[in-house]
N, C-alpha and C. Protein backbone atom coordinates (compact mmCIF):
# COMPACT_ATOMS: atom_id res chain seq x y z
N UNK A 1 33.98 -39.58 24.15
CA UNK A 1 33.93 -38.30 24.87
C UNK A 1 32.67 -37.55 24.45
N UNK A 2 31.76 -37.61 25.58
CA UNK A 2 30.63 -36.48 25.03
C UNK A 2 31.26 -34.95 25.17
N UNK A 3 30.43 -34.35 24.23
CA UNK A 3 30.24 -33.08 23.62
C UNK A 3 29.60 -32.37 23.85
N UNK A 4 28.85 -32.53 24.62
CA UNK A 4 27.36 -31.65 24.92
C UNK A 4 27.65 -29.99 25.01
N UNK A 5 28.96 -29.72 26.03
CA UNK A 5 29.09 -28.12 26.13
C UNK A 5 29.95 -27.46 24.79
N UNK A 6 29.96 -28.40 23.71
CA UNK A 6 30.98 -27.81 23.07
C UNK A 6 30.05 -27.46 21.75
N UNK A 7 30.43 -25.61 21.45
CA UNK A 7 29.06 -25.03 21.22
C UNK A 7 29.66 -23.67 20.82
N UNK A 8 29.74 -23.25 19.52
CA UNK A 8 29.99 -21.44 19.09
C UNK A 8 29.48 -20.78 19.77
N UNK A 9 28.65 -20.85 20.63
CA UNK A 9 28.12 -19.63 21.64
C UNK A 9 27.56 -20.13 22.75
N UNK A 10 27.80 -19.35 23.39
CA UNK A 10 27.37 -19.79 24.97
C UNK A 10 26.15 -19.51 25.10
N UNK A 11 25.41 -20.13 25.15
CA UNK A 11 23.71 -20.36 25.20
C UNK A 11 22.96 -19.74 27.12
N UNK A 12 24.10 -19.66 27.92
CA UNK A 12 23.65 -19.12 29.23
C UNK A 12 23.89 -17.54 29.20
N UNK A 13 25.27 -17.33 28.37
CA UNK A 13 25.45 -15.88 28.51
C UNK A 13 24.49 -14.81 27.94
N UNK A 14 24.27 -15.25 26.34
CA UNK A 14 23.53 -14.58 25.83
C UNK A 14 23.56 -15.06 24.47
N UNK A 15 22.29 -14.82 23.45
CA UNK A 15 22.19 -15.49 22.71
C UNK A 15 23.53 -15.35 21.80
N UNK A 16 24.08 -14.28 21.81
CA UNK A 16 24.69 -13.67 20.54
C UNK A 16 26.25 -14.31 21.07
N UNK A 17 26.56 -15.05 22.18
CA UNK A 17 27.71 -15.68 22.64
C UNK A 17 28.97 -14.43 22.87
N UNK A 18 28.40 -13.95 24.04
CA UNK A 18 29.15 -12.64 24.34
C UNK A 18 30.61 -13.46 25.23
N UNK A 19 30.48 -14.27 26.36
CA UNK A 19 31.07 -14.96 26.65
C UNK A 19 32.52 -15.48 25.86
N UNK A 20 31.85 -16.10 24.90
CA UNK A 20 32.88 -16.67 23.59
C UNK A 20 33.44 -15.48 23.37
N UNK A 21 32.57 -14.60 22.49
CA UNK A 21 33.69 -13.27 21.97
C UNK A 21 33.99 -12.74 22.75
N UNK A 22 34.06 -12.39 23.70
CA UNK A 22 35.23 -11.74 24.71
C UNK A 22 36.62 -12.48 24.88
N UNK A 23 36.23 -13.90 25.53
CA UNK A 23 37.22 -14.69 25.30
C UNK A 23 38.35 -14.69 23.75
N UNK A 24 37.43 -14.70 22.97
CA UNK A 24 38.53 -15.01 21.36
C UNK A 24 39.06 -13.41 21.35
N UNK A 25 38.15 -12.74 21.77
CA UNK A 25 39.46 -11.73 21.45
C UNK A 25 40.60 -11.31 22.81
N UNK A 26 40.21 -11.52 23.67
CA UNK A 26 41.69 -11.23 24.44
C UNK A 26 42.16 -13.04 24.50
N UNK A 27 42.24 -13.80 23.73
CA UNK A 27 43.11 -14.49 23.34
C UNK A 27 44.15 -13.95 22.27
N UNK A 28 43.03 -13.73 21.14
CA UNK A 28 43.70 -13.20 19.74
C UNK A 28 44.70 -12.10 19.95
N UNK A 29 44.42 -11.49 21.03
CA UNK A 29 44.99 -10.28 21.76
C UNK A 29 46.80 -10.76 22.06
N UNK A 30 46.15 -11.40 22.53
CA UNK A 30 47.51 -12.38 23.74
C UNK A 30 48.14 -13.40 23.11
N UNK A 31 47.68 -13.83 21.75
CA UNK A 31 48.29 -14.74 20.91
C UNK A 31 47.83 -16.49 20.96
N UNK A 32 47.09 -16.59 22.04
CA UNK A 32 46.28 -17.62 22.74
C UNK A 32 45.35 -18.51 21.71
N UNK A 33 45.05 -19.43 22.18
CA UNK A 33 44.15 -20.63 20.75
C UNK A 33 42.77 -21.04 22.08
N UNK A 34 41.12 -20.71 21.05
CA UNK A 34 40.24 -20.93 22.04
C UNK A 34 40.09 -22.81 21.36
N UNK A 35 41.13 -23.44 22.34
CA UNK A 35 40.82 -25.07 21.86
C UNK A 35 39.27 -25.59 22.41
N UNK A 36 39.52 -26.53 22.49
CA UNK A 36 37.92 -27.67 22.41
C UNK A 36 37.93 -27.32 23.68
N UNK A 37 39.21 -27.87 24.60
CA UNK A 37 38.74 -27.51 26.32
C UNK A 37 38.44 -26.40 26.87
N UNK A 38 39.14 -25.53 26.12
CA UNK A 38 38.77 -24.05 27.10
C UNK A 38 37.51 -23.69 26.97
N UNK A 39 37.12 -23.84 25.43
CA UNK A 39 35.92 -23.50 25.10
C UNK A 39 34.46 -24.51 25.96
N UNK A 40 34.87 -25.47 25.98
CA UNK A 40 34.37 -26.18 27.53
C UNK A 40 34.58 -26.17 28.44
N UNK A 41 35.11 -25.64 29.11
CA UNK A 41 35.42 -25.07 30.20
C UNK A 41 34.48 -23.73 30.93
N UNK A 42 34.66 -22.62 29.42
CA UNK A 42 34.00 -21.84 29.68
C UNK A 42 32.43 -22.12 29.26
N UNK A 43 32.01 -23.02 28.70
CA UNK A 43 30.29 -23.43 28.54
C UNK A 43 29.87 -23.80 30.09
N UNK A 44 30.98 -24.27 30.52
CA UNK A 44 30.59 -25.28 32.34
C UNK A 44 30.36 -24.15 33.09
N UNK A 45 31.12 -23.22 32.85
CA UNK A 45 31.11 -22.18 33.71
C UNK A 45 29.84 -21.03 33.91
N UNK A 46 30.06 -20.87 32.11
CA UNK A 46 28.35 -20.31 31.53
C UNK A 46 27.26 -21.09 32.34
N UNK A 47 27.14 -21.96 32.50
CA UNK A 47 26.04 -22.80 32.97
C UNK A 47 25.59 -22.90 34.78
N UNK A 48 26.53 -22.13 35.47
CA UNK A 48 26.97 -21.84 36.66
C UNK A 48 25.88 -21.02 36.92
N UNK A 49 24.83 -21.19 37.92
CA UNK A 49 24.53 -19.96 38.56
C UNK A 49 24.55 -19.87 39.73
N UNK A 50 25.34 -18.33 39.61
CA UNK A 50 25.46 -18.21 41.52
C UNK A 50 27.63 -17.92 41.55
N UNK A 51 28.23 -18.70 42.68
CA UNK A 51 29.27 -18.61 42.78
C UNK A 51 29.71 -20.18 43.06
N UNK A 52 30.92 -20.22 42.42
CA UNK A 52 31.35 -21.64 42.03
C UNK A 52 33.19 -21.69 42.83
N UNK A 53 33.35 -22.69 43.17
CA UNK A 53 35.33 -23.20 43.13
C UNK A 53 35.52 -23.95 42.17
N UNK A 54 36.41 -23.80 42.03
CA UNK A 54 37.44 -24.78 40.64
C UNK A 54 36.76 -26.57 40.76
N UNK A 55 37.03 -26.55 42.10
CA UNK A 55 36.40 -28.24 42.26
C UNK A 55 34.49 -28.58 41.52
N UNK A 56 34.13 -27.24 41.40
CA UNK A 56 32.56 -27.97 41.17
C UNK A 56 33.02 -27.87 39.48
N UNK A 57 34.23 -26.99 38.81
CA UNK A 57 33.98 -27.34 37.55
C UNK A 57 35.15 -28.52 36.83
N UNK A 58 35.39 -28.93 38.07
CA UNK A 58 36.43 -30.50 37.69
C UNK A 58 35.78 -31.41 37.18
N UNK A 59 35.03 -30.99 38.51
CA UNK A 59 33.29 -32.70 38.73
C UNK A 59 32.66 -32.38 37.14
N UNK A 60 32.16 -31.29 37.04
CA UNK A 60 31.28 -30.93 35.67
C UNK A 60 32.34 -31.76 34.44
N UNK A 61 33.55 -31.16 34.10
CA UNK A 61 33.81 -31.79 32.94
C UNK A 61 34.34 -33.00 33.32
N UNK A 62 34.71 -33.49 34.45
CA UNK A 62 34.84 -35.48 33.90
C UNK A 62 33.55 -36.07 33.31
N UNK A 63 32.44 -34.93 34.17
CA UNK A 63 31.34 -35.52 33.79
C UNK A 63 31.13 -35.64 32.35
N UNK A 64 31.62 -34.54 31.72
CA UNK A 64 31.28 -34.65 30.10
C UNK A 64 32.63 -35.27 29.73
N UNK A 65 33.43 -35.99 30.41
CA UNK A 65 34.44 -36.70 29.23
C UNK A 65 36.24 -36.58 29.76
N UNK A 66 35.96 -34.79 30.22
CA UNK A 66 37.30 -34.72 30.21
C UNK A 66 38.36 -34.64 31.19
N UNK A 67 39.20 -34.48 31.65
CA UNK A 67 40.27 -34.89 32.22
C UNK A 67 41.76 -33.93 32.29
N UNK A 68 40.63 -32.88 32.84
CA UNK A 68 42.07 -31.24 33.06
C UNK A 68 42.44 -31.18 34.30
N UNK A 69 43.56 -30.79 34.50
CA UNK A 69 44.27 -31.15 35.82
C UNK A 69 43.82 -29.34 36.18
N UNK A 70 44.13 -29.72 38.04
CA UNK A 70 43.66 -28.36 38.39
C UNK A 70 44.31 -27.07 38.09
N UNK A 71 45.44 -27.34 38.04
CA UNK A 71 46.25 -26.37 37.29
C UNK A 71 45.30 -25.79 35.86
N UNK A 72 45.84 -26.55 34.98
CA UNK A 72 44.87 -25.97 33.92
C UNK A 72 43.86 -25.24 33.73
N UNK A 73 42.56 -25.78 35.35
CA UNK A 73 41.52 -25.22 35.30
C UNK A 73 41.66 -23.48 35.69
N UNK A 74 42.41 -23.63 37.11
CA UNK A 74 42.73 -22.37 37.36
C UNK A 74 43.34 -21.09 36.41
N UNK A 75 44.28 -21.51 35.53
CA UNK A 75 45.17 -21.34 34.31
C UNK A 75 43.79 -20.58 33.56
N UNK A 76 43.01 -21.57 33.52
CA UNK A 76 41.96 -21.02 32.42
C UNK A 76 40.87 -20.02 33.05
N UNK A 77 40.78 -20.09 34.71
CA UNK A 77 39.88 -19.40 34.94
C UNK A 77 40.25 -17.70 35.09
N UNK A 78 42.24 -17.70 34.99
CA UNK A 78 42.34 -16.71 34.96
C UNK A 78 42.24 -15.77 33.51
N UNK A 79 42.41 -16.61 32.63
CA UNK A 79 42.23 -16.24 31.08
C UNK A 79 40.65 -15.37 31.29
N UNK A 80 39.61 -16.20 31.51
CA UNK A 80 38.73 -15.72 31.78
C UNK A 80 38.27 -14.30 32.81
N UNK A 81 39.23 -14.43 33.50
CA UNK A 81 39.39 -13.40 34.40
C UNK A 81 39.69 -11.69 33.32
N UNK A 82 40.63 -12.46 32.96
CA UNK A 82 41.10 -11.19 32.32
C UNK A 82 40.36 -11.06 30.90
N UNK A 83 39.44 -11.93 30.36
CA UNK A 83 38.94 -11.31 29.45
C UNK A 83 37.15 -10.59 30.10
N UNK A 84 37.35 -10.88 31.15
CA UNK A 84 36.21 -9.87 31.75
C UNK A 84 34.94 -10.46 31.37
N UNK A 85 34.58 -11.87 31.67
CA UNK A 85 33.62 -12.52 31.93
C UNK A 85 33.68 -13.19 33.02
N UNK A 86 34.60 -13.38 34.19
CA UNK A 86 34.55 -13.75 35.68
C UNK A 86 35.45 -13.11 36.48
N UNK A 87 35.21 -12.32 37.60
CA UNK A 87 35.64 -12.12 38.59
C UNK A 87 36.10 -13.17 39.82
N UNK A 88 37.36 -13.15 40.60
CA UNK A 88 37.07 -14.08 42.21
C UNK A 88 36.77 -13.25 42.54
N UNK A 89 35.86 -13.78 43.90
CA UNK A 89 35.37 -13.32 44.92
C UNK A 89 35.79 -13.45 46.21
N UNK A 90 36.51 -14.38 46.21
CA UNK A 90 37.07 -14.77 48.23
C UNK A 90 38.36 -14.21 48.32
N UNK A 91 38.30 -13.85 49.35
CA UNK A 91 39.66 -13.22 50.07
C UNK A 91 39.18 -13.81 51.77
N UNK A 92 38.37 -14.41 51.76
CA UNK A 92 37.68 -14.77 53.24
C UNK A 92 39.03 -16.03 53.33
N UNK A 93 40.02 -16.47 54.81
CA UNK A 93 40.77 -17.12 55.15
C UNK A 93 39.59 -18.42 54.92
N UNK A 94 40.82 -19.41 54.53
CA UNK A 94 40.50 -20.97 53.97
C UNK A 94 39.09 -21.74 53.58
N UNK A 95 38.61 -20.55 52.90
CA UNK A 95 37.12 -20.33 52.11
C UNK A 95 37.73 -20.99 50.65
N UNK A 96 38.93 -20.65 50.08
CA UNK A 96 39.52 -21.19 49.05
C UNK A 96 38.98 -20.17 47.71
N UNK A 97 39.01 -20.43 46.75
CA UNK A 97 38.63 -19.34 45.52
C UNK A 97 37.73 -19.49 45.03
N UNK A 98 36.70 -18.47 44.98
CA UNK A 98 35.48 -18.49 44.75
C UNK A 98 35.30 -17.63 43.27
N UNK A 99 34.36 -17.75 42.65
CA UNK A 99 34.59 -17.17 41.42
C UNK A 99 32.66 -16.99 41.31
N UNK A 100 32.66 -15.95 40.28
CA UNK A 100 31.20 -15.08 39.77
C UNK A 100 31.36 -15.02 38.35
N UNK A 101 30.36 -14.85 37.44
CA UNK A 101 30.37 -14.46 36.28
C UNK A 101 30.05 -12.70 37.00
N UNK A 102 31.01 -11.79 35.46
CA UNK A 102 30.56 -10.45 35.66
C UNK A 102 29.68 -10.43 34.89
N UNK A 103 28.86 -11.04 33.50
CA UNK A 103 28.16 -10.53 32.55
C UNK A 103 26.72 -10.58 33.34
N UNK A 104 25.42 -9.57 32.85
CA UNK A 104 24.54 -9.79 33.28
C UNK A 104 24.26 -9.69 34.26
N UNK A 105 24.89 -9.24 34.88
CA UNK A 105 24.66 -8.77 36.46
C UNK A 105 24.54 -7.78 37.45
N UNK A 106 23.45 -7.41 38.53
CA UNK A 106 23.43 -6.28 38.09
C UNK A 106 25.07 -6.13 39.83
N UNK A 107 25.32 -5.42 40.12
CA UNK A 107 26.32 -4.84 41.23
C UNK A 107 25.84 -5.58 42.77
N UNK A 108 26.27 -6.34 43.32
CA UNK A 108 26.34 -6.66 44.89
C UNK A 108 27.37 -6.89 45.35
N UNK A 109 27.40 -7.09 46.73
CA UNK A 109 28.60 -6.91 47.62
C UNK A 109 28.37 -8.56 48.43
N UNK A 110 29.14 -8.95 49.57
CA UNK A 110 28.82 -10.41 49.86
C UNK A 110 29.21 -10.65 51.25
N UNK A 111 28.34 -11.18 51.89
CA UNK A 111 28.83 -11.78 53.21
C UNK A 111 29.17 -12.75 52.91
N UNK A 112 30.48 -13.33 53.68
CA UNK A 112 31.00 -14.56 53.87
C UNK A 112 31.11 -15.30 55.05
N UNK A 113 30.80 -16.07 55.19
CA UNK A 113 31.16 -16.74 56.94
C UNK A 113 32.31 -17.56 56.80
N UNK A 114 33.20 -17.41 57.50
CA UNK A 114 34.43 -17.77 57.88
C UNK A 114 34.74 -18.79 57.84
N UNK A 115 33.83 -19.54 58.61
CA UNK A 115 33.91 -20.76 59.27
C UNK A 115 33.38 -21.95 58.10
N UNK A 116 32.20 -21.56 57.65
CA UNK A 116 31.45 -22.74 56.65
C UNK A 116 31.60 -21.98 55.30
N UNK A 117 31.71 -20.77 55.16
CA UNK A 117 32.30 -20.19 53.94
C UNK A 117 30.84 -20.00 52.79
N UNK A 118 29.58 -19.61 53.69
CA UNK A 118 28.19 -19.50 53.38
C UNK A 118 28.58 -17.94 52.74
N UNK A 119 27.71 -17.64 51.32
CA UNK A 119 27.92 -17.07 50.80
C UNK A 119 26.29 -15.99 50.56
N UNK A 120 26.11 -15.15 50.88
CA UNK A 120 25.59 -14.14 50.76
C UNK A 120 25.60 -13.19 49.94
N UNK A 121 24.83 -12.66 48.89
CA UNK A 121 24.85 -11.17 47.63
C UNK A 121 23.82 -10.68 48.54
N UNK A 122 24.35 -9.46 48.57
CA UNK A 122 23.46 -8.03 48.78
C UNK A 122 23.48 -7.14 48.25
N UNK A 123 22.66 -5.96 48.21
CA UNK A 123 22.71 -4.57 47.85
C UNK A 123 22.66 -3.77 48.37
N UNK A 124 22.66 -2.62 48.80
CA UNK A 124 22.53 -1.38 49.68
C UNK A 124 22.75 0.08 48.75
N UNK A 125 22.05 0.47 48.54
CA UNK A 125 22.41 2.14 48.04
C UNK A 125 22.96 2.59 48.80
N UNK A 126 22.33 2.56 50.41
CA UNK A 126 23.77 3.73 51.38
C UNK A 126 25.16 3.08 51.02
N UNK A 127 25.27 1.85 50.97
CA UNK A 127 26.61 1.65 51.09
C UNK A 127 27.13 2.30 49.42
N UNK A 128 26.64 1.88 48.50
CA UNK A 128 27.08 2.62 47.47
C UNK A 128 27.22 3.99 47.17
N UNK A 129 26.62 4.91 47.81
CA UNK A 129 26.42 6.07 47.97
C UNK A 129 27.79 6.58 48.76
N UNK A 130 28.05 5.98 49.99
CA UNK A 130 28.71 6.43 50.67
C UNK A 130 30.39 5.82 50.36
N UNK A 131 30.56 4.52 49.28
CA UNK A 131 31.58 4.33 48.84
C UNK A 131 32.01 5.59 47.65
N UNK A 132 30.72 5.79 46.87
CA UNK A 132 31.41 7.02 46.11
C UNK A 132 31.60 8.44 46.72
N UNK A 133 31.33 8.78 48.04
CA UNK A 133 32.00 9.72 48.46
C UNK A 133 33.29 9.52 48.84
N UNK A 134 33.42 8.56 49.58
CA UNK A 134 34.86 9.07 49.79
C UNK A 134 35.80 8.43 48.49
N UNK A 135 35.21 8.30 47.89
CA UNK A 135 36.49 8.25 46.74
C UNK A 135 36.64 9.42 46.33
N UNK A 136 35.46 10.00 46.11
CA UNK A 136 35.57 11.74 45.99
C UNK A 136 36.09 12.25 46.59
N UNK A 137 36.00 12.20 47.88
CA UNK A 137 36.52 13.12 49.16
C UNK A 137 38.22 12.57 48.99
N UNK A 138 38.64 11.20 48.60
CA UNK A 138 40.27 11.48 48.11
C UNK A 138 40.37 11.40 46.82
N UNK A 139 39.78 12.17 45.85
CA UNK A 139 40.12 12.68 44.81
C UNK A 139 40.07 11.54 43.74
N UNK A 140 39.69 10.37 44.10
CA UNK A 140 39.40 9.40 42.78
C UNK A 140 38.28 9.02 42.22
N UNK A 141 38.14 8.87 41.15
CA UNK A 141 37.17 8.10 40.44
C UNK A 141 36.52 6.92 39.88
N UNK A 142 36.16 6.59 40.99
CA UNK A 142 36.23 4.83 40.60
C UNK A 142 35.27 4.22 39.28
N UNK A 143 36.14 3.07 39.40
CA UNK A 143 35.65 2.31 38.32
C UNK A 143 35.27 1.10 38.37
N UNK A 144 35.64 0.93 39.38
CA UNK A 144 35.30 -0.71 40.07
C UNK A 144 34.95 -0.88 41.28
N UNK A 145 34.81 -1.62 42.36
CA UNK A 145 35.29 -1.96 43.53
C UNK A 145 34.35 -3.66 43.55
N UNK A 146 35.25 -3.91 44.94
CA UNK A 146 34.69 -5.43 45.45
C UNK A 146 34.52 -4.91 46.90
N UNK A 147 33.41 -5.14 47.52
CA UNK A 147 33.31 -5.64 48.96
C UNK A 147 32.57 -6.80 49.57
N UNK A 148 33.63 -7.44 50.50
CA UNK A 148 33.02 -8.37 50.98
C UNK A 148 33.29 -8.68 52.68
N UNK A 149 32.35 -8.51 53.35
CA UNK A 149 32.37 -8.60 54.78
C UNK A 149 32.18 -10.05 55.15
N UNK A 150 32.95 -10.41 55.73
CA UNK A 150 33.30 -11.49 56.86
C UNK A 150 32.95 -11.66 57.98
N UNK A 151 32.14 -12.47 58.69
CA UNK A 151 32.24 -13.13 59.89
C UNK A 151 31.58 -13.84 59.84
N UNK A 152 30.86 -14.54 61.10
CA UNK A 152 30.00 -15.81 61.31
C UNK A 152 28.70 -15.90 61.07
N UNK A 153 28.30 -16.84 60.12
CA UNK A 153 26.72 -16.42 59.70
C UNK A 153 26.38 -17.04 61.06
N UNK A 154 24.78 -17.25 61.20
CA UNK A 154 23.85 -17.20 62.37
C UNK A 154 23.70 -18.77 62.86
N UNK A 155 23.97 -19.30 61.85
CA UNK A 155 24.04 -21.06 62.16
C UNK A 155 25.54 -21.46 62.50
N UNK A 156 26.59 -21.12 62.59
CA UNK A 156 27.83 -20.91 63.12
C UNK A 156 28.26 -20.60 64.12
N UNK A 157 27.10 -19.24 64.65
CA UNK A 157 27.22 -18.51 65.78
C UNK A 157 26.33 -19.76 66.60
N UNK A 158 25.53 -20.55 66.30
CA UNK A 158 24.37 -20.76 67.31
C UNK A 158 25.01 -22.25 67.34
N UNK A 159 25.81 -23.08 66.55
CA UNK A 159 26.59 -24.06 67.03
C UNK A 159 27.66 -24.18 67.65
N UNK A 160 28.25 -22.70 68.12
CA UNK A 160 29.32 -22.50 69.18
C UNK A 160 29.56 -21.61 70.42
N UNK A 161 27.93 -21.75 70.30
CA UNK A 161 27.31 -20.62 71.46
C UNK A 161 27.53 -19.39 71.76
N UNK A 162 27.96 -18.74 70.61
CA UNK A 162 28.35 -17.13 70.37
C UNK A 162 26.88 -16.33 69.85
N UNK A 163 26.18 -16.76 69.90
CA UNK A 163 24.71 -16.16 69.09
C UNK A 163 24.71 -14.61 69.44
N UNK A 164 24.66 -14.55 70.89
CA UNK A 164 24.61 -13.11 71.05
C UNK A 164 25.95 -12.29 70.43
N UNK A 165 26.89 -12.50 70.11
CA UNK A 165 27.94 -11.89 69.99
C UNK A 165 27.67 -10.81 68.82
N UNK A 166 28.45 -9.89 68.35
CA UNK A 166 28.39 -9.46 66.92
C UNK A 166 29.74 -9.25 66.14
């Protein structure tokens, strides 16, 4: 079994293995053990750039050796979830689960196309601007948000003869 991702610090996140310590402590938190796999798991993931599904980090670790069923992976990507080094991203219909690192990054929002499930980051100040008003205007204060707009990117539209449409 090679070893290659298995490593006290995550060498993509940051030198000081912010990744790792987040993880060990909302394990330690939760009573949880950071074993050999998770901790490879999350190096595969570290190594990710961009947005990933569970299937590209199956392929990654047989590649190095190992042999986690998808359950597990998911299992682990929510650990990760909740220790606040990855967010999902899809809610787009049978796009399937898409996942982001949060560290290091700076804030975008995402087109999705429906159909081929083409993935788009953007930015906009109006739109940010105008999401924190009306949270104001109903009295909250946010702390988070996700947006992600849906429909047909332009190579979708132009292979089903909808181009002009919007």
């Amino acid at each position: 079994m090679q070893q290659q991702y298995l490593k006290t610090e995550c060498r993509t996140c940051s030198p000081n293995g912010y990744c790792v310590d987040r993880l060990r402590s909302s394990l330690v938190s939760s009573g949880g053990r950071l074993t050999t796999e998770r901790l490879c798991l999350l190096q595969i993931t570290c190594d990710i750039n961009g947005h990933f599904q569970p299937h590209h980090l199956i392929e990654r670790l047989r590649d190095q050796g190992y042999n986690l069923s998808l359950t597990t992976v998911y299992r682990n990507l929510a650990l990760f979830i909740k220790a606040g080094i990855l967010r999902r991203t899809s809610i787009a219909e049978d796009s399937g689960a898409w996942y982001e690192h949060i560290w290091a990054q700076n804030h975008h929002d995402h087109l999705v196309c429906s159909r081929c499930g083409k993935r788009i980051e953007f930015s906009y100040q109006a739109i940010e601007i105008l999401q924190e008003a009306v949270a104001k205007e109903y009295g909250f204060t946010l702390e988070s948000h996700y947006l992600e707009l849906i429909g047909l990117c332009p190579d979708c539209r132009n292979n089903d003869g909808t181009q002009g449409e919007a």
